[in-house]
C-alpha atoms as a PDB file:
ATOM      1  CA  UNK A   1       0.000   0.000   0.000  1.00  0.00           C
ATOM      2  CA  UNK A   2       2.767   2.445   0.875  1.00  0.00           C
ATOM      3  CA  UNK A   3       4.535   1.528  -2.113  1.00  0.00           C
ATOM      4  CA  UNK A   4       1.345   2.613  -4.296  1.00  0.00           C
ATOM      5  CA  UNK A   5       0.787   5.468  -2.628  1.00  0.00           C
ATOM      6  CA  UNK A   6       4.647   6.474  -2.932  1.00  0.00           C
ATOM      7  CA  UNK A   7       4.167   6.143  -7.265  1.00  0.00           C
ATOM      8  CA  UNK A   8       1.109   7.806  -7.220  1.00  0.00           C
ATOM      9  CA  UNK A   9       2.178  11.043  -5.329  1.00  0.00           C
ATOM     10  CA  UNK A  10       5.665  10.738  -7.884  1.00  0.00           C
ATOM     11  CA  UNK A  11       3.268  10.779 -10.688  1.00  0.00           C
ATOM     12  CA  UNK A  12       1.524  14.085  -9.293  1.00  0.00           C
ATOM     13  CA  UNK A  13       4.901  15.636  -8.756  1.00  0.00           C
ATOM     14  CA  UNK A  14       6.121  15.111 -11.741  1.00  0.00           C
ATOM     15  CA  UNK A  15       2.269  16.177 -13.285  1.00  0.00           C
ATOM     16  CA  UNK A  16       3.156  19.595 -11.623  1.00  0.00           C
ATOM     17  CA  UNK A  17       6.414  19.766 -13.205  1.00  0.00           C
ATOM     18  CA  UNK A  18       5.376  19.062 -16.159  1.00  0.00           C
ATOM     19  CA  UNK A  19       2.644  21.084 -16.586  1.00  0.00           C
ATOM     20  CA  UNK A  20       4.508  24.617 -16.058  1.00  0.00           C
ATOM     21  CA  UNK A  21       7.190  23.876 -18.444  1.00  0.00           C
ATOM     22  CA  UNK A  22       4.866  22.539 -21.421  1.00  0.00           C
ATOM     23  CA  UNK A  23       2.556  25.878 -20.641  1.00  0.00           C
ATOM     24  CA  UNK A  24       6.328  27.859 -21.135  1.00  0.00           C
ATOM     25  CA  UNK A  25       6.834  26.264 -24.387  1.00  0.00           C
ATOM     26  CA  UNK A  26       3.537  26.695 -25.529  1.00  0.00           C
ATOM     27  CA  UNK A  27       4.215  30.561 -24.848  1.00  0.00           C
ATOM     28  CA  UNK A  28       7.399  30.119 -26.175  1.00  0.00           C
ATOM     29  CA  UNK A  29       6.176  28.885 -29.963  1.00  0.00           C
ATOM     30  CA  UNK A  30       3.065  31.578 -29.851  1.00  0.00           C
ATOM     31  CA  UNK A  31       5.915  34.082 -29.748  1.00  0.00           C
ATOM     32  CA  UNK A  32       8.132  32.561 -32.281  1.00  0.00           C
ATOM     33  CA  UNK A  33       4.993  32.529 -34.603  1.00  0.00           C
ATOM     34  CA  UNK A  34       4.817  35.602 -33.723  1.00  0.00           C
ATOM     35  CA  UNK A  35       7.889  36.604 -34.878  1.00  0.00           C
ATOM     36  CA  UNK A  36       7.611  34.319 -37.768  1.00  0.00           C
ATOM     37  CA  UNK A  37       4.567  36.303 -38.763  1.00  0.00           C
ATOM     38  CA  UNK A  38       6.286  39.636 -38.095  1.00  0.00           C
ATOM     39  CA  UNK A  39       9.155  39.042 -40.196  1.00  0.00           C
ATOM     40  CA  UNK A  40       6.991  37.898 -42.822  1.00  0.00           C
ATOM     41  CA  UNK A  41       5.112  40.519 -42.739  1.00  0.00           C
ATOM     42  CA  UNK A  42       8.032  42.773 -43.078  1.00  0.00           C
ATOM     43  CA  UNK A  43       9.424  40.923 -45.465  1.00  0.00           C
ATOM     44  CA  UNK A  44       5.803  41.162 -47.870  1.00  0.00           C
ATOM     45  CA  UNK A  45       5.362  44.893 -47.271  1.00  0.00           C
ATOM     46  CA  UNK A  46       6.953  47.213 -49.685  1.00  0.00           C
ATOM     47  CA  UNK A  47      10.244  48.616 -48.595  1.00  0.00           C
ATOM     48  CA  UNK A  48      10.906  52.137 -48.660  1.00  0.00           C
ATOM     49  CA  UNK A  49      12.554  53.286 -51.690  1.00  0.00           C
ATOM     50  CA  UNK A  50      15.864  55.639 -51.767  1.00  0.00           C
ATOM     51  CA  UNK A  51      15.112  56.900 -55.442  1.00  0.00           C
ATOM     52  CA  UNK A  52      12.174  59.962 -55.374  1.00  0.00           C
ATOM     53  CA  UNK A  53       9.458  59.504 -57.574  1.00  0.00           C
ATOM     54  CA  UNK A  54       9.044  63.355 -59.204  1.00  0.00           C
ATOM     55  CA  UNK A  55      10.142  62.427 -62.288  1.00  0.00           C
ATOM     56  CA  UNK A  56       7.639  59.539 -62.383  1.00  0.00           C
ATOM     57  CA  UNK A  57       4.932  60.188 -65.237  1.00  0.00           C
ATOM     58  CA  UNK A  58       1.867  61.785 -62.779  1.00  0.00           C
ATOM     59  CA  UNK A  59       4.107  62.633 -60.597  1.00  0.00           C
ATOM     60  CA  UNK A  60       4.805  66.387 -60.634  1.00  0.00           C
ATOM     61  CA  UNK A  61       3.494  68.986 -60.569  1.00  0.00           C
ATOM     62  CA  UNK A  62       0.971  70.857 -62.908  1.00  0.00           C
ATOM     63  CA  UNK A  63       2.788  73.230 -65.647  1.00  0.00           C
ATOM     64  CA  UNK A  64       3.896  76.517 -64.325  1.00  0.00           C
ATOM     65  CA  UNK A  65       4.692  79.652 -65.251  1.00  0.00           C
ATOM     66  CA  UNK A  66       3.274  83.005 -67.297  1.00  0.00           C
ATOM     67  CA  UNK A  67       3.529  81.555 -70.456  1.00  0.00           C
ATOM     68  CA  UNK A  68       1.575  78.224 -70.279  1.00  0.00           C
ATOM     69  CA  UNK A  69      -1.564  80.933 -70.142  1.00  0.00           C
ATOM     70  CA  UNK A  70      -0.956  80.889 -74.137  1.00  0.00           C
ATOM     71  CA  UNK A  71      -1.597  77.324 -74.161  1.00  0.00           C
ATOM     72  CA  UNK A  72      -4.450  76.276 -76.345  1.00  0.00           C
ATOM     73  CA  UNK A  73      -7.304  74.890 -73.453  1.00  0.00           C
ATOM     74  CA  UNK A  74      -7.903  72.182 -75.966  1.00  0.00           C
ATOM     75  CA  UNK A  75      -6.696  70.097 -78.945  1.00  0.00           C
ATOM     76  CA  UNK A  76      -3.263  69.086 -79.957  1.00  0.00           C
ATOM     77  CA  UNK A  77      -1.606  72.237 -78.951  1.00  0.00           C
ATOM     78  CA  UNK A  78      -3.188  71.766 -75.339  1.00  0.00           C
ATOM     79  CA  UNK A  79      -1.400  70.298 -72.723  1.00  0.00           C
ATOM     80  CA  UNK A  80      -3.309  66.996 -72.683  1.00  0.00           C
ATOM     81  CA  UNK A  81      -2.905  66.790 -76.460  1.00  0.00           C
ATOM     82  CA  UNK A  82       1.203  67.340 -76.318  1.00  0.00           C
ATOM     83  CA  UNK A  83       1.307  64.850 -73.838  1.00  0.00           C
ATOM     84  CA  UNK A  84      -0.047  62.291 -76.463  1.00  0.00           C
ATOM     85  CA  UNK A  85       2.758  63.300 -79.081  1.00  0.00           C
ATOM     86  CA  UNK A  86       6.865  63.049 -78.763  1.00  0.00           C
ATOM     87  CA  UNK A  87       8.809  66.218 -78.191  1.00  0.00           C
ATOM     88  CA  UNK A  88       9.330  67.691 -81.404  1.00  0.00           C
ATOM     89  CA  UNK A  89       6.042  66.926 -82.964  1.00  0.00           C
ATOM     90  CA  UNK A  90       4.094  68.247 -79.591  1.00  0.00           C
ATOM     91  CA  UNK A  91       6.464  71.322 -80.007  1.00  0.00           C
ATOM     92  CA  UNK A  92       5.017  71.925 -84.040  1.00  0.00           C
ATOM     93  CA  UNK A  93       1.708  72.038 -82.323  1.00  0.00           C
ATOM     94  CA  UNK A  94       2.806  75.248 -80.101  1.00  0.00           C
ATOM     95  CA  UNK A  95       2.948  78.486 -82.422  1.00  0.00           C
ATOM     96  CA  UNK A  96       5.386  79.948 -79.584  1.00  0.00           C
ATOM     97  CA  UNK A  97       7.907  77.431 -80.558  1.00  0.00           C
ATOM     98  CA  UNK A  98       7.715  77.595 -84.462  1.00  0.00           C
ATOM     99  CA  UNK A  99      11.139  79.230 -84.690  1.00  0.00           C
ATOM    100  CA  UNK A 100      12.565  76.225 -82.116  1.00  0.00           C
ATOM    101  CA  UNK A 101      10.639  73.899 -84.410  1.00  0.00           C
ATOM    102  CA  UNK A 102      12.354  75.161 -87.331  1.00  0.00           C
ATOM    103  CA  UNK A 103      15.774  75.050 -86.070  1.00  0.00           C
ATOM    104  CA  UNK A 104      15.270  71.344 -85.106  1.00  0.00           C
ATOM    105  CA  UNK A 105      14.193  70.760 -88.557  1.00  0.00           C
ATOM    106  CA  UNK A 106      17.035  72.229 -89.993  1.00  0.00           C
ATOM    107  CA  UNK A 107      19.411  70.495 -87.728  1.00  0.00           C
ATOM    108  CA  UNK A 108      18.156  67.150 -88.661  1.00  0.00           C
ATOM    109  CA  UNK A 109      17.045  66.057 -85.219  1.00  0.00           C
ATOM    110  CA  UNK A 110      13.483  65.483 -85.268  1.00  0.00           C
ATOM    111  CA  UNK A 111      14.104  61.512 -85.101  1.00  0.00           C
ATOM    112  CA  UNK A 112      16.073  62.131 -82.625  1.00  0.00           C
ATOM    113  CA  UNK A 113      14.367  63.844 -80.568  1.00  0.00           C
ATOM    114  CA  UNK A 114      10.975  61.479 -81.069  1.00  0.00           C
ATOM    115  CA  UNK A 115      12.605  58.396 -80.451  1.00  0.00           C
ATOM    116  CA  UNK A 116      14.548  59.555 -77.419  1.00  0.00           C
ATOM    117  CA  UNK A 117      13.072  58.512 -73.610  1.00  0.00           C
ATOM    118  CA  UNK A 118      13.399  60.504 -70.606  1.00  0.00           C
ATOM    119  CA  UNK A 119      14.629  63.292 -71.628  1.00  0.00           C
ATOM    120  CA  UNK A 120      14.044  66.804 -70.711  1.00  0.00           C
ATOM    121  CA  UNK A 121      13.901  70.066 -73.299  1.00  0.00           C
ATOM    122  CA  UNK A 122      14.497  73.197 -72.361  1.00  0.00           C
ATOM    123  CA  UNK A 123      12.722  74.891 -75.320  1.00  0.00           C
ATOM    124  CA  UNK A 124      13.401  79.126 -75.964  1.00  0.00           C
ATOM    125  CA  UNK A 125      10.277  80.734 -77.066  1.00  0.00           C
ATOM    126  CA  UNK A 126       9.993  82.741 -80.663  1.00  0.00           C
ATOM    127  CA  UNK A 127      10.998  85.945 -78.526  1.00  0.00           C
ATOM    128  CA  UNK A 128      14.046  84.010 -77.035  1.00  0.00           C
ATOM    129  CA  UNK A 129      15.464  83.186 -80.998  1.00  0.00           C
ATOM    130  CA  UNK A 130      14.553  86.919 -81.679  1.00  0.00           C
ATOM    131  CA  UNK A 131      16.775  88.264 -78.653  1.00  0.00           C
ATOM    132  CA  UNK A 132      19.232  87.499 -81.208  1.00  0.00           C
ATOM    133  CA  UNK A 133      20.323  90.025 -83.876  1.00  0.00           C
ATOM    134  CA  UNK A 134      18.818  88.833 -87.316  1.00  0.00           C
ATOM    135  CA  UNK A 135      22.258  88.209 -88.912  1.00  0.00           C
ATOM    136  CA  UNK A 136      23.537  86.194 -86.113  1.00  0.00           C
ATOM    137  CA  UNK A 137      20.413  83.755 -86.477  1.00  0.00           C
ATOM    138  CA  UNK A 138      20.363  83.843 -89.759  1.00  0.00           C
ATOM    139  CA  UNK A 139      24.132  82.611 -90.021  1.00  0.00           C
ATOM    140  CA  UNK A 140      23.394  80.086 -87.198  1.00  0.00           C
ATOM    141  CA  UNK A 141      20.385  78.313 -88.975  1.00  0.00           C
ATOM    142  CA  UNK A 142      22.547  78.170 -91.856  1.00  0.00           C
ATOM    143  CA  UNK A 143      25.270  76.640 -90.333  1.00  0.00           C
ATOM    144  CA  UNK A 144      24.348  72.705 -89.259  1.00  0.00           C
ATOM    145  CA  UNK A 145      27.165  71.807 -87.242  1.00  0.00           C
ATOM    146  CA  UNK A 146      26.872  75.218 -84.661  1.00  0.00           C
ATOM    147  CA  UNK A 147      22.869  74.956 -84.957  1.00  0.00           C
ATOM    148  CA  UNK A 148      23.420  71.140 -83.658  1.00  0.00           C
ATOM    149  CA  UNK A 149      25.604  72.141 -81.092  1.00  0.00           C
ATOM    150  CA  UNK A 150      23.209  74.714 -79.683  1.00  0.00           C
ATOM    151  CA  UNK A 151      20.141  73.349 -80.055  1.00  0.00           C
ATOM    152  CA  UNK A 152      21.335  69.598 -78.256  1.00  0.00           C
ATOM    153  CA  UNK A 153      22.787  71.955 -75.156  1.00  0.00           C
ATOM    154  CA  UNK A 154      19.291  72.483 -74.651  1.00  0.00           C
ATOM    155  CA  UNK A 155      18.599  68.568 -73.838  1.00  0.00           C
ATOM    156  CA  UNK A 156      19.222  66.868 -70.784  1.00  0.00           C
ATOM    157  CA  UNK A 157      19.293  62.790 -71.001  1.00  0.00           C
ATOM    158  CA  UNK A 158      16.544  62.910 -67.942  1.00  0.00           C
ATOM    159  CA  UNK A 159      13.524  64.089 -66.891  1.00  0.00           C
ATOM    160  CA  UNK A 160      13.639  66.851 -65.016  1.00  0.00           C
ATOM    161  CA  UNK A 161      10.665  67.945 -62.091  1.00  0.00           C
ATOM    162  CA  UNK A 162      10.310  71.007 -60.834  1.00  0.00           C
ATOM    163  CA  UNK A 163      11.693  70.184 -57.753  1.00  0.00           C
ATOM    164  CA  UNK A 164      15.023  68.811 -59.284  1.00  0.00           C
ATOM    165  CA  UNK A 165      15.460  72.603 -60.993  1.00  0.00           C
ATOM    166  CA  UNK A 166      15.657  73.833 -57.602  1.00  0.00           C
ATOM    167  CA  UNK A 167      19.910  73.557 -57.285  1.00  0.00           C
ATOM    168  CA  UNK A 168      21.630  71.052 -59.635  1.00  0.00           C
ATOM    169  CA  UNK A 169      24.358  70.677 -62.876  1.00  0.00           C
ATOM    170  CA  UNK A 170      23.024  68.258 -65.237  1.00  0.00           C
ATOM    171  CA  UNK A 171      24.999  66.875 -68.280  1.00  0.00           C
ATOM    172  CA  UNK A 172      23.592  67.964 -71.868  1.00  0.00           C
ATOM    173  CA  UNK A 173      23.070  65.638 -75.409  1.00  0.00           C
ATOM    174  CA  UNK A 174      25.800  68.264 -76.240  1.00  0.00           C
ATOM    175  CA  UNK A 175      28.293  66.594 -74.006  1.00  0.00           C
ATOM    176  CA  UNK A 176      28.647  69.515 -72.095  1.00  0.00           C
ATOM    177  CA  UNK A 177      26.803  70.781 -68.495  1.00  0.00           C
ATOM    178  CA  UNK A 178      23.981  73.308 -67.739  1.00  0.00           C
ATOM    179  CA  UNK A 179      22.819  74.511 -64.481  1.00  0.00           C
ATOM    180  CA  UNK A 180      19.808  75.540 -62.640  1.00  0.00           C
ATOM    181  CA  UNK A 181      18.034  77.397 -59.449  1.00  0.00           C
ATOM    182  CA  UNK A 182      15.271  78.698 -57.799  1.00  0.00           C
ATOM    183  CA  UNK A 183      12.672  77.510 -56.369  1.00  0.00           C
ATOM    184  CA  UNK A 184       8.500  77.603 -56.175  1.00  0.00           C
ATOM    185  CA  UNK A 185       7.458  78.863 -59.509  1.00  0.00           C
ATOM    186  CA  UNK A 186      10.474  80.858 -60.393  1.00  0.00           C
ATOM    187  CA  UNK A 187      13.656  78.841 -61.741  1.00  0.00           C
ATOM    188  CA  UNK A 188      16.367  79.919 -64.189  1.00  0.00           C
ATOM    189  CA  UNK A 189      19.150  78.133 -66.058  1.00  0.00           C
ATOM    190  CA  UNK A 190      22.432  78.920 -66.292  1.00  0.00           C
ATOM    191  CA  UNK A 191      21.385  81.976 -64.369  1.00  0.00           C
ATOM    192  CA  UNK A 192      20.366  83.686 -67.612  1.00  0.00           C
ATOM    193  CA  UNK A 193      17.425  82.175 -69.096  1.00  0.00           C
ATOM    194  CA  UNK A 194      14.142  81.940 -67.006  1.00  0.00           C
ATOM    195  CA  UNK A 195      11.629  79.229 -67.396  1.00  0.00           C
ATOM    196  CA  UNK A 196       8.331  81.027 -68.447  1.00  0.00           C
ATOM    197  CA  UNK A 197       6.275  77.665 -68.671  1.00  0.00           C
ATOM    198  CA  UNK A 198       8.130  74.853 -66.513  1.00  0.00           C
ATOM    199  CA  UNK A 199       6.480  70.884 -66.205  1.00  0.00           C
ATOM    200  CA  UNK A 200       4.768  70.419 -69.409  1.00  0.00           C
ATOM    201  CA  UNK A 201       5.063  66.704 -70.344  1.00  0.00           C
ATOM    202  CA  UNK A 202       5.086  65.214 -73.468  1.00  0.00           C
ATOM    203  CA  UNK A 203       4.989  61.132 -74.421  1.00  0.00           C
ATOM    204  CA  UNK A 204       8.927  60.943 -74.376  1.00  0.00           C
ATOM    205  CA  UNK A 205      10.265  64.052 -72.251  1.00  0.00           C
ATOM    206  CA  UNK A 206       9.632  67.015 -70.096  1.00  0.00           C
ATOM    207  CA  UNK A 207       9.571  70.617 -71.298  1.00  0.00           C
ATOM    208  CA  UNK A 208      10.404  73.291 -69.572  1.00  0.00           C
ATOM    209  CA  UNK A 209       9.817  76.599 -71.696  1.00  0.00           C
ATOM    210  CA  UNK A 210      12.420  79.507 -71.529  1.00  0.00           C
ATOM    211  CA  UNK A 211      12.567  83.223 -72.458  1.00  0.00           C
ATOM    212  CA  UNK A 212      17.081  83.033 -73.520  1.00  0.00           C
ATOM    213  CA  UNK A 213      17.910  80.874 -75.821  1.00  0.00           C
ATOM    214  CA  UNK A 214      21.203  78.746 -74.341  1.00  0.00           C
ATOM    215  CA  UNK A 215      24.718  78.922 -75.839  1.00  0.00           C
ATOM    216  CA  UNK A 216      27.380  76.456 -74.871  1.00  0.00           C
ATOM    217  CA  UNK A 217      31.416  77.215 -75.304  1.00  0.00           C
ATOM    218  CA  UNK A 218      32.229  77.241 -78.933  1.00  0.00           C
END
């Protein structure tokens, strides 16, 4: 009789023991599915990415500036209807840009332009070309090479968003550099030229309009 009653109050004992360390690791796997779940989680959700996303198309901001008041409201000369068409063609549809228009003709780089991606124009109004004394333009759209030259300055292999105009030196087509600043609406390049109509997009590039046409070292 003793002896029974010894194995059955061993068998309790060891019950309690038991019992407290298979209720810790219980607790101990609900927290390392926990964590399981946790990293997973963490793992699934979409990291945080370095790169901005302004010169995403939607992105930016609405065009800016004096100048986009000209804009046709509607049709292919519109906003919405240049951002349907490549750079130069969207430019032929803008009658302040017939003398930039022009010039890329003559130069041969309407292709280019068209089939280019991600690039951003920085495209000098009629009254820009005719800050320039008659001769001097005449002799420049006559000359291919220097018209070239000048007129792929004016592209930068990247789009551009208002916000990256603010401070920055970005490399041209024309192998050389141009610079901007400002900030809010108001942002010039290579202090000299002033964007009158900054943020319009087109299907290959963004154009930002300016009242100085830009001349690199000859």
């Amino acid at each position: 009789m003793n002896t029974t009653r010894f194995r059955r109050a061993a068998l309790a004992v060891a019950g309690v023991v038991v019992l407290p360390l298979a209720l810790t690791a219980c607790g101990d796997d609900g927290k390392d599915n926990k964590d399981s779940k946790d990293s997973a989680a963490s793992a699934a959700a979409p990291q945080e990415s370095e790169s901005t996303t302004d010169d995403a198309p939607g992105a930016g901001d609405q065009p800016f500036g004096t100048a986009c008041a000209s804009v046709p409201a509607s049709g292919a000369g519109s906003f919405d209807g240049m951002s349907k068409d490549p750079v130069a063609t969207a430019a032929s549809h803008n009658p302040d840009l017939s003398t930039l228009v022009t010039a890329v003709r003559k130069a041969g780089l309407v292709d280019t332009l068209n089939n280019a991606q991600n690039i951003t124009v920085f495209a000098p109004t009629n009254d820009a070309f005719a800050k320039i004394p008659k001769a001097d333009l005449d002799k420049v759209l006559s000359d291919k090479a220097t018209l070239t030259k000048i007129l792929t300055y004016h592209v930068v292999g990247e789009k551009l968003a208002p916000a990256r105009l603010a401070s920055g030196t970005y490399p041209t087509l024309e192998k050389s550099t141009l610079t901007t600043a400002g900030s809010g609406e108001s942002y010039t390049v290579n202090d000299s030229a002033k964007v009158v109509c900054g943020n319009v997009s087109t299907s290959n590039a963004t154009v930002h309009i300016i009242d100085t046409v830009l001349m690199p070292k000859m």
